[in-house]
Protein backbone atom coordinates (compact mmCIF):
# COMPACT_ATOMS: atom_id res chain seq x y z
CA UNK A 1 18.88 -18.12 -36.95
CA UNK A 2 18.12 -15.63 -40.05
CA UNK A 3 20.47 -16.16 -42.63
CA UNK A 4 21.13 -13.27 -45.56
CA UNK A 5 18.72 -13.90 -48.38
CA UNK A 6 20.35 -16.66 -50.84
CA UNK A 7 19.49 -16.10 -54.20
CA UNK A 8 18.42 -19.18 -55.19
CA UNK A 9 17.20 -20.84 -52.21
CA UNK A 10 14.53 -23.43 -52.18
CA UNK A 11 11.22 -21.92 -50.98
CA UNK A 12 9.58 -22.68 -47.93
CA UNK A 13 5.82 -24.21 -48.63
CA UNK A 14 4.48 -20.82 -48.06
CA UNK A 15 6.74 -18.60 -49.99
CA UNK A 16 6.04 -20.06 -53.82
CA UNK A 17 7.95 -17.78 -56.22
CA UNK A 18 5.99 -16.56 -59.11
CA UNK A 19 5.63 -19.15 -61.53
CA UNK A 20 6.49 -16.67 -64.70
CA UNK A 21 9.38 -16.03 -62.70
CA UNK A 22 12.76 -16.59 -65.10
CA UNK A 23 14.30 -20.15 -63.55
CA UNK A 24 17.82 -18.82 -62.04
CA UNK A 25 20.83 -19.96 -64.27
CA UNK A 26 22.60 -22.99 -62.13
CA UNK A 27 26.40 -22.31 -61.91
CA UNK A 28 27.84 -23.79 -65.28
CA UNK A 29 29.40 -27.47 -64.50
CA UNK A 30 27.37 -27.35 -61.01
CA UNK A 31 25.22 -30.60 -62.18
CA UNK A 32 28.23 -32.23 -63.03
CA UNK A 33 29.45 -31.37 -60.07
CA UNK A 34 26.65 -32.80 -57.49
CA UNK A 35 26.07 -36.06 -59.52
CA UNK A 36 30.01 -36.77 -59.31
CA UNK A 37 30.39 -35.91 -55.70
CA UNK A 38 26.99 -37.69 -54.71
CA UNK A 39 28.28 -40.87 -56.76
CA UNK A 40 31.58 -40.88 -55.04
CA UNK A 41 31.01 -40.46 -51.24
CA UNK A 42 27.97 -42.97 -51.67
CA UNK A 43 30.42 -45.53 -53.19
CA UNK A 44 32.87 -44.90 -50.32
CA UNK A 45 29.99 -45.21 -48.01
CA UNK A 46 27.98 -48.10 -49.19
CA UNK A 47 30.58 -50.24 -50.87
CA UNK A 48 31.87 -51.83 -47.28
CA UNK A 49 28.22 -52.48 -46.16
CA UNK A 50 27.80 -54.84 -49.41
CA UNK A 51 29.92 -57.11 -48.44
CA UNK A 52 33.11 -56.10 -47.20
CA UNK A 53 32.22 -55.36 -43.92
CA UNK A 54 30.69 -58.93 -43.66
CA UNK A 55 33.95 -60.34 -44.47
CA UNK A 56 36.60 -58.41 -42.31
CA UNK A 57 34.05 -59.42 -39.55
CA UNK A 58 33.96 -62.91 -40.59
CA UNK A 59 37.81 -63.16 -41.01
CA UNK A 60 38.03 -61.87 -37.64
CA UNK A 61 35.62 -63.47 -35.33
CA UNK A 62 36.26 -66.90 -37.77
CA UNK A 63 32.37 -68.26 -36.70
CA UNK A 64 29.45 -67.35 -38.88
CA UNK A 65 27.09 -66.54 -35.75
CA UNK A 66 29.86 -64.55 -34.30
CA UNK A 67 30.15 -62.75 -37.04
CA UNK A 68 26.41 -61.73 -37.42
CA UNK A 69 26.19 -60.52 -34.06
CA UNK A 70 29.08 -58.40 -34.77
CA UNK A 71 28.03 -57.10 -38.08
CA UNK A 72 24.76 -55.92 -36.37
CA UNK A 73 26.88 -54.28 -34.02
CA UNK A 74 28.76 -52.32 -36.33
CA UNK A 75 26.78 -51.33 -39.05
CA UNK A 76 23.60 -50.37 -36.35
CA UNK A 77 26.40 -47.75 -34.63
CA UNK A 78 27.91 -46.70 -37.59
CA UNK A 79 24.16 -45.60 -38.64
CA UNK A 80 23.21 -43.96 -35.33
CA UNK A 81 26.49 -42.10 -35.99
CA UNK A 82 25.64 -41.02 -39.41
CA UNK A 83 21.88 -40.06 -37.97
CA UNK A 84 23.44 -38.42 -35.05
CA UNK A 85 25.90 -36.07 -37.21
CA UNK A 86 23.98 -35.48 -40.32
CA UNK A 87 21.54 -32.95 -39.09
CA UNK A 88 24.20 -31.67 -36.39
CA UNK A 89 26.62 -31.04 -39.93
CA UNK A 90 23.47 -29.34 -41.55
CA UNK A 91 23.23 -26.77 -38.53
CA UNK A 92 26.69 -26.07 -38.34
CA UNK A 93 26.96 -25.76 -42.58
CA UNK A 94 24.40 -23.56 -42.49
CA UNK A 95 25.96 -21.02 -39.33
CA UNK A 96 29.76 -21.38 -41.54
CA UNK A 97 30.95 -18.34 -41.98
CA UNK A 98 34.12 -18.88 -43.85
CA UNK A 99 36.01 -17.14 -46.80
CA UNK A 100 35.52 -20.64 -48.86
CA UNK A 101 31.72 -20.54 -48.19
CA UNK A 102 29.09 -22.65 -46.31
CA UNK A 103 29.25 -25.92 -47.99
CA UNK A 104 32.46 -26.43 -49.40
CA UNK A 105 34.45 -26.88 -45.91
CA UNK A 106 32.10 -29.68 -44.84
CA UNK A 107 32.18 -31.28 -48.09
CA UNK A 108 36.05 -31.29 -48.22
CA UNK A 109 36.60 -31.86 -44.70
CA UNK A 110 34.25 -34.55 -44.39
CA UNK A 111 35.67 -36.55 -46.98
CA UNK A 112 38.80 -36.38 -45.89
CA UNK A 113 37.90 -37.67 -42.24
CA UNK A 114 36.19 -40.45 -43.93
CA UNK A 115 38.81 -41.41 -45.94
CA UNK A 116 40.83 -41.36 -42.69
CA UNK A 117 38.49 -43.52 -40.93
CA UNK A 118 38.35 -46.23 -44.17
CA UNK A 119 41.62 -46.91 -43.89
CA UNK A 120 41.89 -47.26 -40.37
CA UNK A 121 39.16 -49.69 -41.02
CA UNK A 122 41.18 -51.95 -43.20
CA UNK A 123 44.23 -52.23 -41.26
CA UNK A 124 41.51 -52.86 -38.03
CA UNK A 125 42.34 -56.20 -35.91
CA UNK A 126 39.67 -56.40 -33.73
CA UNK A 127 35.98 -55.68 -33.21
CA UNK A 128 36.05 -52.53 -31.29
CA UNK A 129 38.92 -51.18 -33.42
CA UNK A 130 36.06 -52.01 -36.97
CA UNK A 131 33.24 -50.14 -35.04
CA UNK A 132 35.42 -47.04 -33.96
CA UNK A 133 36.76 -46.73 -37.73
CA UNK A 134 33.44 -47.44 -39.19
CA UNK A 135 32.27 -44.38 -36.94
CA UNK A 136 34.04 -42.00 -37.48
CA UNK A 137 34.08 -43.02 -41.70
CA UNK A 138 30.30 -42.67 -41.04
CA UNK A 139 30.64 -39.36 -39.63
CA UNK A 140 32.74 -37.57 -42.04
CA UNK A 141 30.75 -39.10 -45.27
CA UNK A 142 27.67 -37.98 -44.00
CA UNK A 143 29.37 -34.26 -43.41
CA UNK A 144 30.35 -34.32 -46.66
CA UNK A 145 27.10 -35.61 -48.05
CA UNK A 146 24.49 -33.36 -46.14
CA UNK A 147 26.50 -30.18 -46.94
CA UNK A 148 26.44 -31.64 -51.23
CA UNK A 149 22.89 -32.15 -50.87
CA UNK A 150 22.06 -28.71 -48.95
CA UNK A 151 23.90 -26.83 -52.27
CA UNK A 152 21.83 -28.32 -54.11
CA UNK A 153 18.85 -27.25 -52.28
CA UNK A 154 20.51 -23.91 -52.02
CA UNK A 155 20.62 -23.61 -55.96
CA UNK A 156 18.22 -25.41 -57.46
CA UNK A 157 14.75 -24.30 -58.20
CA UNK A 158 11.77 -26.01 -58.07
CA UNK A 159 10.44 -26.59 -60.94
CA UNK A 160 14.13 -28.30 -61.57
CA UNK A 161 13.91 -30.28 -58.49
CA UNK A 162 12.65 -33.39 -59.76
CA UNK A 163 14.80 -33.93 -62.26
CA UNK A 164 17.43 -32.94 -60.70
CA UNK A 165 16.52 -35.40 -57.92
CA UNK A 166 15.82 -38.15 -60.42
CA UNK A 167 19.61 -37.53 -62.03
CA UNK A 168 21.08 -37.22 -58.39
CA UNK A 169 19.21 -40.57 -57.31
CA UNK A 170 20.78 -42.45 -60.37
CA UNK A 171 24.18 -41.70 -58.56
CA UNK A 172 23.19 -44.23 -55.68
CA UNK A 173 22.79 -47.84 -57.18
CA UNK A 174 25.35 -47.06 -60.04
CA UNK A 175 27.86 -46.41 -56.77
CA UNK A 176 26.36 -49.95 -55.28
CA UNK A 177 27.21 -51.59 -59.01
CA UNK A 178 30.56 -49.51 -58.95
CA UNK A 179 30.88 -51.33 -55.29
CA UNK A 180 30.53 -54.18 -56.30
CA UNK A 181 32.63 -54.30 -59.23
CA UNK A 182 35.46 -53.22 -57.18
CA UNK A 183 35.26 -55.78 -54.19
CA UNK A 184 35.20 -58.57 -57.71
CA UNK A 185 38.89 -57.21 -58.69
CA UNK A 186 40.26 -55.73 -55.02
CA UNK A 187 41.89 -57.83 -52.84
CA UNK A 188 42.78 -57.60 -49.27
CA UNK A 189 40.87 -55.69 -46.57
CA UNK A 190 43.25 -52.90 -46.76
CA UNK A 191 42.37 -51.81 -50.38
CA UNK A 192 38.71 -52.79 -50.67
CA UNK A 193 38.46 -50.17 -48.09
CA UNK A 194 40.60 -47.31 -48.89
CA UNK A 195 40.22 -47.34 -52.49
CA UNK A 196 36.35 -46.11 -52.73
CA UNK A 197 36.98 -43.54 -50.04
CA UNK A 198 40.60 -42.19 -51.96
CA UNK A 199 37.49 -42.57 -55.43
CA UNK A 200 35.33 -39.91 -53.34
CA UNK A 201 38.07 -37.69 -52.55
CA UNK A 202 38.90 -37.06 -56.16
CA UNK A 203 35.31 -37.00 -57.09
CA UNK A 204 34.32 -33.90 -54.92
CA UNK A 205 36.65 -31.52 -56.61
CA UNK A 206 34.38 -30.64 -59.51
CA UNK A 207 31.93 -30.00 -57.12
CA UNK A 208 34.14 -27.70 -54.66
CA UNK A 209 35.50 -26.11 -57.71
CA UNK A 210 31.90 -24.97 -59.71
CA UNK A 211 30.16 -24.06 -56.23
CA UNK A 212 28.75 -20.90 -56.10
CA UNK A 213 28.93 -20.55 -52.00
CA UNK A 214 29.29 -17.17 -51.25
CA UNK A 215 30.96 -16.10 -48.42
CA UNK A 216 28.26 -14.98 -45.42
CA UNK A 217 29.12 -11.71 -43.04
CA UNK A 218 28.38 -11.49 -39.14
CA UNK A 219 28.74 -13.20 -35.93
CA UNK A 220 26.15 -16.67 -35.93
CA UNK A 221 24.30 -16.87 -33.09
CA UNK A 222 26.05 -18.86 -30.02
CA UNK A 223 25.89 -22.70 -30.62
CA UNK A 224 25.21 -24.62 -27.19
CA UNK A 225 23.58 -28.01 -25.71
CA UNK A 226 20.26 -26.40 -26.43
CA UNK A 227 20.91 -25.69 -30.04
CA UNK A 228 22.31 -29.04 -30.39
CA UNK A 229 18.97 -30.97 -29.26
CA UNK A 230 16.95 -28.51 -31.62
CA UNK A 231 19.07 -29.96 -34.86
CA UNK A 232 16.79 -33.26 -33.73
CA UNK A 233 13.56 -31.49 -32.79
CA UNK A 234 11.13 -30.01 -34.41
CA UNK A 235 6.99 -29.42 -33.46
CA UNK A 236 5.18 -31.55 -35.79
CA UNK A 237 1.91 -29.86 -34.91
CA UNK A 238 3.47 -27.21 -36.68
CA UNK A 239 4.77 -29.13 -39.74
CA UNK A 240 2.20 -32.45 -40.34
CA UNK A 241 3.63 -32.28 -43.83
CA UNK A 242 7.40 -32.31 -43.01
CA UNK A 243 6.37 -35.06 -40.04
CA UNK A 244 4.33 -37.40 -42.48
CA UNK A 245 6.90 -36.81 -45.35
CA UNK A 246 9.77 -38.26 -42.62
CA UNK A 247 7.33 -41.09 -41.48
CA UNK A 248 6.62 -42.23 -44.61
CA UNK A 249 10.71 -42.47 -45.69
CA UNK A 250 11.64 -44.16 -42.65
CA UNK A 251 8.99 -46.88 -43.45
CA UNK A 252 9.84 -47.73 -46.94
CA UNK A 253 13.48 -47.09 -46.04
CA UNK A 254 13.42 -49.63 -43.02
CA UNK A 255 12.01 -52.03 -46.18
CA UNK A 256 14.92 -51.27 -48.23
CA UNK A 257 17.54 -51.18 -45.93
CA UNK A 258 16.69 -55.06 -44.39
CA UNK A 259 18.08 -56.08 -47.14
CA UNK A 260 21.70 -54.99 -47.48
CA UNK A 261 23.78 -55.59 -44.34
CA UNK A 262 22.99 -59.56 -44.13
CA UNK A 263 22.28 -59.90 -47.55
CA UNK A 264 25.69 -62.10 -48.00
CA UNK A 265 24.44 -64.09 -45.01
CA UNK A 266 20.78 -64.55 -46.54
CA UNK A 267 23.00 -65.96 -49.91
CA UNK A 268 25.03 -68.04 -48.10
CA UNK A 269 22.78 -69.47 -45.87
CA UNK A 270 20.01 -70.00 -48.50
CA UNK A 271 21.96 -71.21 -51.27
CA UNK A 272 25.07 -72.41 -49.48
CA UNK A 273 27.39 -70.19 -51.56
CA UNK A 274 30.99 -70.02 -50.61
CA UNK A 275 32.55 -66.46 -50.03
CA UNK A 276 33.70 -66.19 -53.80
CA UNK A 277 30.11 -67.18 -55.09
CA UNK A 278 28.13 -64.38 -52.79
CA UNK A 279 30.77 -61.79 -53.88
CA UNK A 280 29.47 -62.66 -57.44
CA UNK A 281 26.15 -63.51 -56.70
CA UNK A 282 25.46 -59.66 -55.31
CA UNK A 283 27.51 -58.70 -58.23
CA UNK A 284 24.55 -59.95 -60.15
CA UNK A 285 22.20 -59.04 -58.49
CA UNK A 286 23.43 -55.17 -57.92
CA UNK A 287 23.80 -55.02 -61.86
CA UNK A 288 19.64 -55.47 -61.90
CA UNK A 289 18.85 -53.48 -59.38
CA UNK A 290 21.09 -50.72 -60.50
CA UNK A 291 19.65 -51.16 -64.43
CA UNK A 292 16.14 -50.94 -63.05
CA UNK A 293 16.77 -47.96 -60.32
CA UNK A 294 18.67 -46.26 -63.39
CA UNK A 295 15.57 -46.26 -65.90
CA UNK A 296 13.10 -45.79 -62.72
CA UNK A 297 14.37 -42.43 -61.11
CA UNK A 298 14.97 -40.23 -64.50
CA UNK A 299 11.53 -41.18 -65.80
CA UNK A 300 9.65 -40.86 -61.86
CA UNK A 301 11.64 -37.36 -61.94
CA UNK A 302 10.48 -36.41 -65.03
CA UNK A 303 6.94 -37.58 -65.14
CA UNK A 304 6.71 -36.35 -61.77
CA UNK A 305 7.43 -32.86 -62.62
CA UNK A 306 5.63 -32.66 -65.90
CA UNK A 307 2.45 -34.44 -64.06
CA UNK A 308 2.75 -31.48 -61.49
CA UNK A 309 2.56 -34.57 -58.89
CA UNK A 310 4.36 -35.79 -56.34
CA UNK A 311 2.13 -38.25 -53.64
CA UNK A 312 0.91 -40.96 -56.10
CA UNK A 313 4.56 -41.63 -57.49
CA UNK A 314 5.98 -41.95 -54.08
CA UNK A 315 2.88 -44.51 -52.92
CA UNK A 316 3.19 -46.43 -56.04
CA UNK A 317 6.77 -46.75 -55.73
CA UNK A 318 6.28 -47.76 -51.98
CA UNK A 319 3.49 -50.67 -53.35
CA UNK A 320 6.10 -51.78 -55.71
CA UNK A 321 9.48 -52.23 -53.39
CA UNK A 322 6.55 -54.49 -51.00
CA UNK A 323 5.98 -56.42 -54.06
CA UNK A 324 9.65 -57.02 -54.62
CA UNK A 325 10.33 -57.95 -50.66
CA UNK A 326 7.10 -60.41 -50.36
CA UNK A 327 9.41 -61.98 -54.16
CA UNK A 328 12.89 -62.09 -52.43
CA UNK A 329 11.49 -63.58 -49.02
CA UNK A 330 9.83 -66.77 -51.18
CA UNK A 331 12.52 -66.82 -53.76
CA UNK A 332 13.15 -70.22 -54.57
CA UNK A 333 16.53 -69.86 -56.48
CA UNK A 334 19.17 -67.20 -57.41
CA UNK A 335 17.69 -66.23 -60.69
CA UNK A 336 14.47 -65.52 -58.85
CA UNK A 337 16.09 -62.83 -56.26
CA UNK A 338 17.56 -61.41 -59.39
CA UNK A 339 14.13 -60.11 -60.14
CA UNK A 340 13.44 -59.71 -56.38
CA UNK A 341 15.78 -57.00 -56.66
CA UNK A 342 15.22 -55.85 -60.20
CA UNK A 343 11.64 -54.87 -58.92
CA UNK A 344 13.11 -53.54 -55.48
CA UNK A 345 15.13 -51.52 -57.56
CA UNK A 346 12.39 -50.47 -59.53
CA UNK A 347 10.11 -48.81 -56.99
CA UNK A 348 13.52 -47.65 -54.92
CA UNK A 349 14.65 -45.27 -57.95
CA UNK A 350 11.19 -43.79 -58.49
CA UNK A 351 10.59 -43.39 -54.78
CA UNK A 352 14.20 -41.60 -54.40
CA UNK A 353 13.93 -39.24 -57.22
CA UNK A 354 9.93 -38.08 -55.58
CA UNK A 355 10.31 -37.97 -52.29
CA UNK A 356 13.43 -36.20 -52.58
CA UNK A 357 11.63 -33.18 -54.46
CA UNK A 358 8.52 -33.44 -52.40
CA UNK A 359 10.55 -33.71 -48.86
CA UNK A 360 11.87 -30.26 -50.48
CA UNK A 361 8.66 -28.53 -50.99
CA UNK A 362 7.76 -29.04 -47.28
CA UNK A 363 10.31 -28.18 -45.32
CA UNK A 364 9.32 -25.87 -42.61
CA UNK A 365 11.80 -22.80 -42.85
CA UNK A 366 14.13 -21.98 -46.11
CA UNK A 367 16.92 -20.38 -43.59
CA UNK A 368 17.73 -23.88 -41.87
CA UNK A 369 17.95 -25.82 -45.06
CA UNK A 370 20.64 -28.24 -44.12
CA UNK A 371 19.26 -28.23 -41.14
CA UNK A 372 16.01 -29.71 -42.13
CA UNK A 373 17.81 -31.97 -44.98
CA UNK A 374 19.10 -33.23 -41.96
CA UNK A 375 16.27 -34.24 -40.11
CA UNK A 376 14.64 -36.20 -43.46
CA UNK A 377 18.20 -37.58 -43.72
CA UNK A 378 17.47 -39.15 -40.00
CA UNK A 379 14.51 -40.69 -41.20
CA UNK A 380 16.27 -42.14 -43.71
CA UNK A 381 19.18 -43.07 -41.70
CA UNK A 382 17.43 -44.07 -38.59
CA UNK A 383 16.47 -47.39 -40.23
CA UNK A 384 19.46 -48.61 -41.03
CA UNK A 385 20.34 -48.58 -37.25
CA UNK A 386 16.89 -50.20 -36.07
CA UNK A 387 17.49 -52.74 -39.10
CA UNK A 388 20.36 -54.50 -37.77
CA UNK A 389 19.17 -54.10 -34.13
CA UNK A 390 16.32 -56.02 -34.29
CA UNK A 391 16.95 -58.01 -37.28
CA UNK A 392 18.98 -61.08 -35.20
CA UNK A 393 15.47 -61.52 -33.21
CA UNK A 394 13.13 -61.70 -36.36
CA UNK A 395 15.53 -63.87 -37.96
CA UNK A 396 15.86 -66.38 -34.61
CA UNK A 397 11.74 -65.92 -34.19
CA UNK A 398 11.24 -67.22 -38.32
CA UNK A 399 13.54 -69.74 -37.83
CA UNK A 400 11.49 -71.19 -34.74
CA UNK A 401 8.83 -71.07 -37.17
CA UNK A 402 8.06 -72.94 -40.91
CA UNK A 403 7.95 -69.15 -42.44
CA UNK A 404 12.07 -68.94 -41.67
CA UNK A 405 14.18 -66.59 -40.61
CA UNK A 406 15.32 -64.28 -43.56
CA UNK A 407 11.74 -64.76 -45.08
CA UNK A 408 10.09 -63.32 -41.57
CA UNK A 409 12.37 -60.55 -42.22
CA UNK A 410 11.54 -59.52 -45.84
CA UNK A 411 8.56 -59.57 -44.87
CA UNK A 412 8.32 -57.08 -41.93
CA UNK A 413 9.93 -54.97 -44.70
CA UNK A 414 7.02 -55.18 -47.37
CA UNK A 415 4.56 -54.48 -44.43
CA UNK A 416 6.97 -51.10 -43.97
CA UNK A 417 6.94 -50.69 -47.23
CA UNK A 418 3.64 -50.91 -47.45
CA UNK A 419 2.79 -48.32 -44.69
CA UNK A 420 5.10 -45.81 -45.71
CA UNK A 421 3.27 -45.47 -48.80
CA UNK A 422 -0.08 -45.24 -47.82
CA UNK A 423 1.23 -42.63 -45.21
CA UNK A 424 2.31 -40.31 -47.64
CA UNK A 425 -1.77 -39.51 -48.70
CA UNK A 426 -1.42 -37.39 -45.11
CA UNK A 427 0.45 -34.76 -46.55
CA UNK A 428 -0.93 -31.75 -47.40
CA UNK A 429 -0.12 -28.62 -49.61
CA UNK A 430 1.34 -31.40 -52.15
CA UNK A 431 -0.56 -33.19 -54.71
């Protein structure tokens, strides 16, 4: 659907702007803005998968196995939610034709639904009643969060984009330190909940306030079934680029994200912690990820853009989260997943702040932005759904063998890891 020209739209990979070109000024306190909003809906969404998910399952199912299967459950349909509506948002942000703009309805109105659906989630009894409210928090978070990341896309140009990226990316593990923090000093299911979601709510208004997301004239085109199954579709014939580019996330991603929703399990099965002890334990061990992803994706950003590269930093980075998985699946001792996950963390913040600017410079049409953010979004998100599906199996197949179960499951993720960033030498147009 044509959209009316936006000024500072991110090019398509065909349509390279003059590179004498003037940058275009970003709206004064927009930065601010994004990396505020960014940090607060990913600490509303990615605090309860730490840990406190794991718990209200636990509390209410009262058996460890019980609660595993459950916890796969939950967090794999709260992702295929969160796939399922992040593109769909991104089509529908981009076709909003309001007086408050494209971007800033879905932002709000996301955030507040997922606020709603947080605190249903605390005051949740049961395990249907944790995977309805952890579906629809899912849903209005990633509303919120594909509309935030499509104004930036929509402003920023692209000789800004990696450092922008590499800024935006620190937002992510200082949320997960944030997280954890806040589970050490909340208590009750209630609260541990509500509060990072009521965090994110506050958090947007910079962002909502500095926008600038002009109003767009005219009727959008109708918006049917068969528009709907194009926001997940797309001919990669077409776009190799934009196709490896998504491969090659949802490989090191599906690395990264076998890590988080049992983590607590791994800890307390591996070093027989009690719940108080893993609740510190990943305190720890966020604070070193978080240091190392905070010094990695400024300086990947940076270098990146300076360099004039983008594929070698993303493979690199991809190399070094392996290295960090094949560490954290033969760590012998608590200390040593510390700097499992310090080198995890490492590669993660370097690969986030990179692929984010190249997945930019190759997507296929600069009128369905959001649209497209949505579609690398699903590659990102899609793993966190096959994670917890099929993670129960490899676990039960390493423990009928001497390897073990978590370590058979670390290290399916290094050889994703691994793939994803040889993958990434397939894209073209990008060096």
């Amino acid at each position: 659907m044509p959209l009316p020209a936006v000024r500072s739209a991110v090019p398509g990979p065909r349509a390279v702007a003059p590179e004498d070109d003037p940058p275009p000024r970003l709206p004064r306190g927009f930065l601010s803005g994004v990396l505020f909003s960014y940090f607060g809906l990913y600490l509303a969404v990615l605090t309860p998968v730490m840990v406190s998910l794991a718990f209200k399952l636990q509390h209410i199912t009262e058996t460890s196995e019980r609660a595993t299967a459950a916890l796969g459950l939950v967090a794999g349909s709260g992702a295929v939610v969160g796939m399922v509506v992040h593109p769909v948002a991104g089509r529908l942000s981009d076709r909003t034709r309001s007086v408050f703009g494209r971007r800033r309805p879905w932002i709000l109105g996301g955030t507040i639904i997922g606020v709603i659906g947080l605190g249903c989630l605390g005051l949740a009894g049961t395990v249907p009643l944790v995977l309805l409210s952890w579906c629809v928090a899912q849903a209005g978070f990633n509303s919120a969060l594909v509309a935030a990341q499509a104004a930036v896309a929509d402003q920023v140009p692209r000789n800004r984009l990696g450092r922008i990226s590499g800024l935006a990316g620190v937002t992510t593990p200082l949320s997960i330190l944030a997280g954890s923090l806040l589970i050490t000093v909340l208590a009750g299911d209630v609260v541990r909940f509500l509060v990072p979601g009521l965090i994110a709510l506050v958090l947007v208004m910079p962002l909502l306030v500095r926008l600038d997301d002009p109003r767009f004239e005219g009727d959008p085109e109708p918006y049917g079934l068969r528009q709907f199954a194009s926001s997940f579709l797309f001919d990669p014939r077409a776009h190799p680029s934009f196709s490896w580019v998504m491969l090659s996330r949802f490989l090191v991603m599906f690395g990264y994200a076998g890590i988080g929703t049992f983590f607590p399990f791994f800890l307390a099965d591996k070093f027989a912690l009690d719940e108080d002890a893993v609740t510190h334990a990943v305190l720890l061990v966020n604070v070193a990820s978080v240091a190392c992803l905070s010094l990695s994706a400024p300086i990947g950003g940076f270098l990146s853009d300076r360099i004039g590269r983008r594929r070698p930093f993303v493979a690199v980075s991809g190399l070094v989260m392996a290295t960090g998985l094949v560490l954290l699946a033969f760590a012998p001792a608590l200390g040593a997943v510390i700097v499992a996950q310090g080198v995890i963390g490492l590669g993660l913040g370097a690969f986030s702040a990179v692929d984010q600017a190249l997945s930019t410079q190759v997507l296929p049409s600069p009128e369905d932005t959001a649209k497209d953010l949505g579609l690398l979004a699903l590659a990102g998100s899609l793993p966190q759904s096959v994670g917890p599906a099929i993670a129960p199996a490899v676990i039960a197949v390493g423990n009928a063998t001497a390897l073990g179960g978590y370590p058979a499951w670390y290290l399916l993720g290094a050889v994703a890891c691994l793939v994803g960033a040889v993958s990434v030498y397939r894209v073209t147009g990008v060096r």
